[in-house]
Protein backbone atom coordinates (compact mmCIF):
# COMPACT_ATOMS: atom_id res chain seq x y z
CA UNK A 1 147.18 131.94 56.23
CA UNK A 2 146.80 134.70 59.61
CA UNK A 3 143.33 135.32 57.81
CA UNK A 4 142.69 131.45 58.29
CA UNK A 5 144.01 131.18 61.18
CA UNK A 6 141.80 133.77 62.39
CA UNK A 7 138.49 132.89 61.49
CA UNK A 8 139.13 129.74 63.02
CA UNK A 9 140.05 130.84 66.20
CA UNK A 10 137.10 133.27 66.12
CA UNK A 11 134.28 130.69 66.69
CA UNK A 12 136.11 128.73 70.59
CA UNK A 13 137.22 132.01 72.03
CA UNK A 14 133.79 133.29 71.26
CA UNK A 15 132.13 129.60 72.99
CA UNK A 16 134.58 130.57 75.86
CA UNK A 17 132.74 133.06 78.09
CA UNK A 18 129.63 130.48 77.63
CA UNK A 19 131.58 127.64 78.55
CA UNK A 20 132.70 129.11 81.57
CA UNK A 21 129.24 130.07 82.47
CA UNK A 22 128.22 126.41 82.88
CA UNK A 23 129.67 125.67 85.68
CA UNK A 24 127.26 124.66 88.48
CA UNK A 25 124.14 127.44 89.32
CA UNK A 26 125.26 127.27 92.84
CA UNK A 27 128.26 129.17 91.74
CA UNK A 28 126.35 131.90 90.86
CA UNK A 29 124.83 132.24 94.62
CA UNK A 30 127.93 132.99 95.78
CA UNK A 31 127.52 130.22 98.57
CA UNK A 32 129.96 129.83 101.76
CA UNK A 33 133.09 128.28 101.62
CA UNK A 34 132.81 125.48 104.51
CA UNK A 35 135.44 126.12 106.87
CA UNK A 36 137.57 128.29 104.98
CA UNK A 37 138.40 131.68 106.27
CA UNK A 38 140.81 134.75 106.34
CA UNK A 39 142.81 134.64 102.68
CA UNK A 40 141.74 131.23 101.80
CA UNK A 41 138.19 132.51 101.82
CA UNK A 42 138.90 135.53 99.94
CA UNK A 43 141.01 134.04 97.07
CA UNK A 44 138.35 131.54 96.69
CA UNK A 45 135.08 133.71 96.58
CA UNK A 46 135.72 135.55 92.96
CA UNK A 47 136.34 132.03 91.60
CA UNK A 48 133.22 130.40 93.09
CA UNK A 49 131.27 132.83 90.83
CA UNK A 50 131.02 132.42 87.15
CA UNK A 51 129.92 136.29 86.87
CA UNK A 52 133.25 137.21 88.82
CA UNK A 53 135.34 135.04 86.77
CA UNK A 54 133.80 136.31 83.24
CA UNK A 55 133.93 139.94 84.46
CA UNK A 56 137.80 139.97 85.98
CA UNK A 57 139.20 138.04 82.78
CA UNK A 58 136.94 140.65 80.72
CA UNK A 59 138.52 143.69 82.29
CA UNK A 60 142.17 141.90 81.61
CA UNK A 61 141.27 141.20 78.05
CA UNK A 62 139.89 144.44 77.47
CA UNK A 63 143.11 146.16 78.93
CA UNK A 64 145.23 143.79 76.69
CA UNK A 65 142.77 144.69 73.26
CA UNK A 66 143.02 148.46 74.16
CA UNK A 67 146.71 148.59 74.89
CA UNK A 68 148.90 151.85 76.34
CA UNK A 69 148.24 153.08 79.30
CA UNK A 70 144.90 150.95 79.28
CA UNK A 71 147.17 147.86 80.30
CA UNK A 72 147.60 148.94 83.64
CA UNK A 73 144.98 151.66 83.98
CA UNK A 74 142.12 149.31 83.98
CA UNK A 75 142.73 146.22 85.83
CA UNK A 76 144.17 148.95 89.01
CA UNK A 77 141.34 150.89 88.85
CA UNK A 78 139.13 147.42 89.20
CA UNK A 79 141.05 146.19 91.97
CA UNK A 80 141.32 149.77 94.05
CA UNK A 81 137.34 150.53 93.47
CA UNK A 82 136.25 146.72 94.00
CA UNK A 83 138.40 147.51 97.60
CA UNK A 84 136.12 150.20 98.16
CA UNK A 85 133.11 148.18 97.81
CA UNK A 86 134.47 145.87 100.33
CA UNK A 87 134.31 147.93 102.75
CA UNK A 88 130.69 148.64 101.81
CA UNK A 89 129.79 145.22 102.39
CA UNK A 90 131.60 144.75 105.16
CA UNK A 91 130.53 147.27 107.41
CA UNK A 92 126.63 146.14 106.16
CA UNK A 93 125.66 149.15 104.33
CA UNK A 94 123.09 148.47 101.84
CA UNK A 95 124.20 148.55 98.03
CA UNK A 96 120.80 147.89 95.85
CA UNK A 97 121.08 146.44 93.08
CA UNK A 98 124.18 144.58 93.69
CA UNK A 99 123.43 141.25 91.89
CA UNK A 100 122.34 143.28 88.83
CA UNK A 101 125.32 145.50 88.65
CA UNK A 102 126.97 142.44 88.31
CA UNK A 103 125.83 140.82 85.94
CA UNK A 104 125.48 144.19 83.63
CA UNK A 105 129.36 144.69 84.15
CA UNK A 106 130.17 141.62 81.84
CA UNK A 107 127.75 142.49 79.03
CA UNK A 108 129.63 146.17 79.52
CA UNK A 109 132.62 144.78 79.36
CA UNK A 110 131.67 142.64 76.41
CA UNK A 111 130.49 145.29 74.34
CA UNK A 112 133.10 147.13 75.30
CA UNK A 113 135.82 144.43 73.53
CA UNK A 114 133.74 145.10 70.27
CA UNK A 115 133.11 148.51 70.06
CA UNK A 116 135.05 150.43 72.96
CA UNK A 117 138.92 149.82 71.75
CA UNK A 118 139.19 153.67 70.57
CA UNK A 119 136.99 154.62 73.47
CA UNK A 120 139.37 157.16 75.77
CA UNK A 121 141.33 155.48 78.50
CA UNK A 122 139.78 157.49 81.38
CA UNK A 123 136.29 156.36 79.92
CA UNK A 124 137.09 152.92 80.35
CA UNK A 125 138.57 153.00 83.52
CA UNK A 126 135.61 154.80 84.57
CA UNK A 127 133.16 152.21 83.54
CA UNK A 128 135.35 149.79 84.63
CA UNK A 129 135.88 151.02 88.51
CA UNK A 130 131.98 151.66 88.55
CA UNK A 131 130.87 148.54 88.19
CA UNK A 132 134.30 146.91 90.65
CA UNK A 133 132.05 148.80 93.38
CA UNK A 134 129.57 145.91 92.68
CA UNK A 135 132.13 143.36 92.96
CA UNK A 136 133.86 144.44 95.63
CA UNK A 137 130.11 144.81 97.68
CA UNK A 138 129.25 140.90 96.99
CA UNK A 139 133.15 139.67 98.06
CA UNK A 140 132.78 141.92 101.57
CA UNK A 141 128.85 141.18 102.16
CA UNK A 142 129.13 137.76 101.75
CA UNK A 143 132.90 137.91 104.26
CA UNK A 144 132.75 134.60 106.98
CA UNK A 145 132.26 136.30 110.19
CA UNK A 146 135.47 134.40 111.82
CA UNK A 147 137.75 135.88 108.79
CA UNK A 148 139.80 138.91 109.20
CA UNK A 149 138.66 141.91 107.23
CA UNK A 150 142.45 142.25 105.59
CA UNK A 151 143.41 138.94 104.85
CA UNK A 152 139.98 138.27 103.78
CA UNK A 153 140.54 141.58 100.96
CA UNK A 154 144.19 140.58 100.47
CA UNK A 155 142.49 137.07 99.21
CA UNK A 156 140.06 138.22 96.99
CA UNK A 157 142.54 141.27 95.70
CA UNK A 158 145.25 138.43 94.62
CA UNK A 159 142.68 136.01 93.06
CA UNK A 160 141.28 138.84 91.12
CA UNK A 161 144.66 139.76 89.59
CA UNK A 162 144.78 136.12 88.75
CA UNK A 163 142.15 136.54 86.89
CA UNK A 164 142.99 139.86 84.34
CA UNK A 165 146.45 138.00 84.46
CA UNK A 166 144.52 135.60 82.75
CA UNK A 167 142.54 137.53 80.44
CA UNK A 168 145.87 139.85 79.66
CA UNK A 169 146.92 136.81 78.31
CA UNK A 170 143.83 135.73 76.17
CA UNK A 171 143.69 139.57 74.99
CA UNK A 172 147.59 139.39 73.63
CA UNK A 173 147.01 135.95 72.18
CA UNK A 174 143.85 137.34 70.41
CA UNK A 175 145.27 140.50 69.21
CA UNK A 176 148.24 138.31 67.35
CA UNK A 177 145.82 136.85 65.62
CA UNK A 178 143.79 140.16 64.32
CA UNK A 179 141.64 141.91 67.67
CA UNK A 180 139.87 143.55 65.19
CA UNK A 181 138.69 139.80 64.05
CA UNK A 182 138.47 137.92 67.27
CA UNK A 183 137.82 140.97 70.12
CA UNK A 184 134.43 141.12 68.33
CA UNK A 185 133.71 137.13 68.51
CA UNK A 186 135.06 137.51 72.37
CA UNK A 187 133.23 140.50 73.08
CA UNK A 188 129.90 139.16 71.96
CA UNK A 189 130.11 135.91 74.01
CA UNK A 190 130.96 137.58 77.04
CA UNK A 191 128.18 140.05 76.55
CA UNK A 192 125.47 137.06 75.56
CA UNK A 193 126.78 135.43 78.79
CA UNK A 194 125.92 138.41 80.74
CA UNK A 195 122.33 138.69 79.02
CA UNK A 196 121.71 135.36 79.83
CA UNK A 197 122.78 135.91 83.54
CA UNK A 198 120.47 139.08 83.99
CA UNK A 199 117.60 137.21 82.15
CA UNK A 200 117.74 134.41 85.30
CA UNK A 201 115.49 134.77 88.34
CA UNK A 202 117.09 136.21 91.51
């Protein structure tokens, strides 16, 4: 019955990551928020961005699939290196390849679900801080000019938690049901997602 139970959950959490990604292209160009500004601003820009979104709940749900130390290893090291980045983008230094970074993190991340879950702790927290620099670089770039530098981070920082909160939570459900089953169904649509994001046009 788990068995059953399993292959049928394998197929929607696999269409999740892609049905995220549909939500409108201007969410991927980061656009401005209108009048919003200080920690309104922040906790709104990671979830006006499909690639943020897919990313954060990736690094929750890989912490989740990997377990131990992983559970709070990863999504901390995201949050304190995507900080880091902020300040990058806020002060205007140049980070190439931002955009790109970006979108490789989730098919990292993704392959990561299906083949990293021995991987050593430090290597994914590694891999995962790396590419929070990215993050972190669009969220403080892309800062309203009226908003405060801290309340603007202290935005973003809580809406990102949010968001491994959330994929915490899809990474114990899935691991109830056999991770060695569904992480592979999950880590392959959030991978495809992130081919398909570094296939479109800048």
């Amino acid at each position: 019955m788990k068995r059953l139970l399993t292959v049928r959950l394998a197929a929607p959490l696999a269409a999740l990551p892609a049905a995220l990604a549909l939500l409108p292209q201007a969410a991927l160009a980061h656009p401005g928020h209108g009048v919003a500004s200080g920690a309104q601003a922040g906790f709104l820009h990671p979830l006006m961005g499909a690639d943020h979104i897919l990313a954060m709940v990736a690094v929750g749900l890989l912490a989740a699939l990997r377990g131990g130390r992983a559970l709070w290893a990863l999504p901390l090291a995201f949050l304190v290196l995507m900080s880091a980045g902020a300040g990058l983008g806020m002060t205007g230094i140049a980070l190439l390849y931002a955009e790109t970074g970006i979108a490789l993190s989730i098919v990292v991340f993704g392959l990561a679900a299906i083949v990293g879950l021995r991987a050593p702790v430090a290597l994914l927290t590694a891999l995962v801080g790396v590419f929070a620099v990215f993050h972190g670089y669009a969220h403080g770039a892309e800062m309203p000019e009226t908003a405060s530098g801290l309340s603007f981070g202290l935005g973003f920082l809580a809406a990102t938690a949010l968001l491994h909160a959330a994929g915490m939570g899809l990474g114990i459900g899935a691991t109830r049901f056999g991770a060695g089953r569904t992480a592979p169904a999950l880590g392959a649509g959030v991978a495809a997602v992130g081919l398909a994001m570094l296939a479109l046009p800048a």
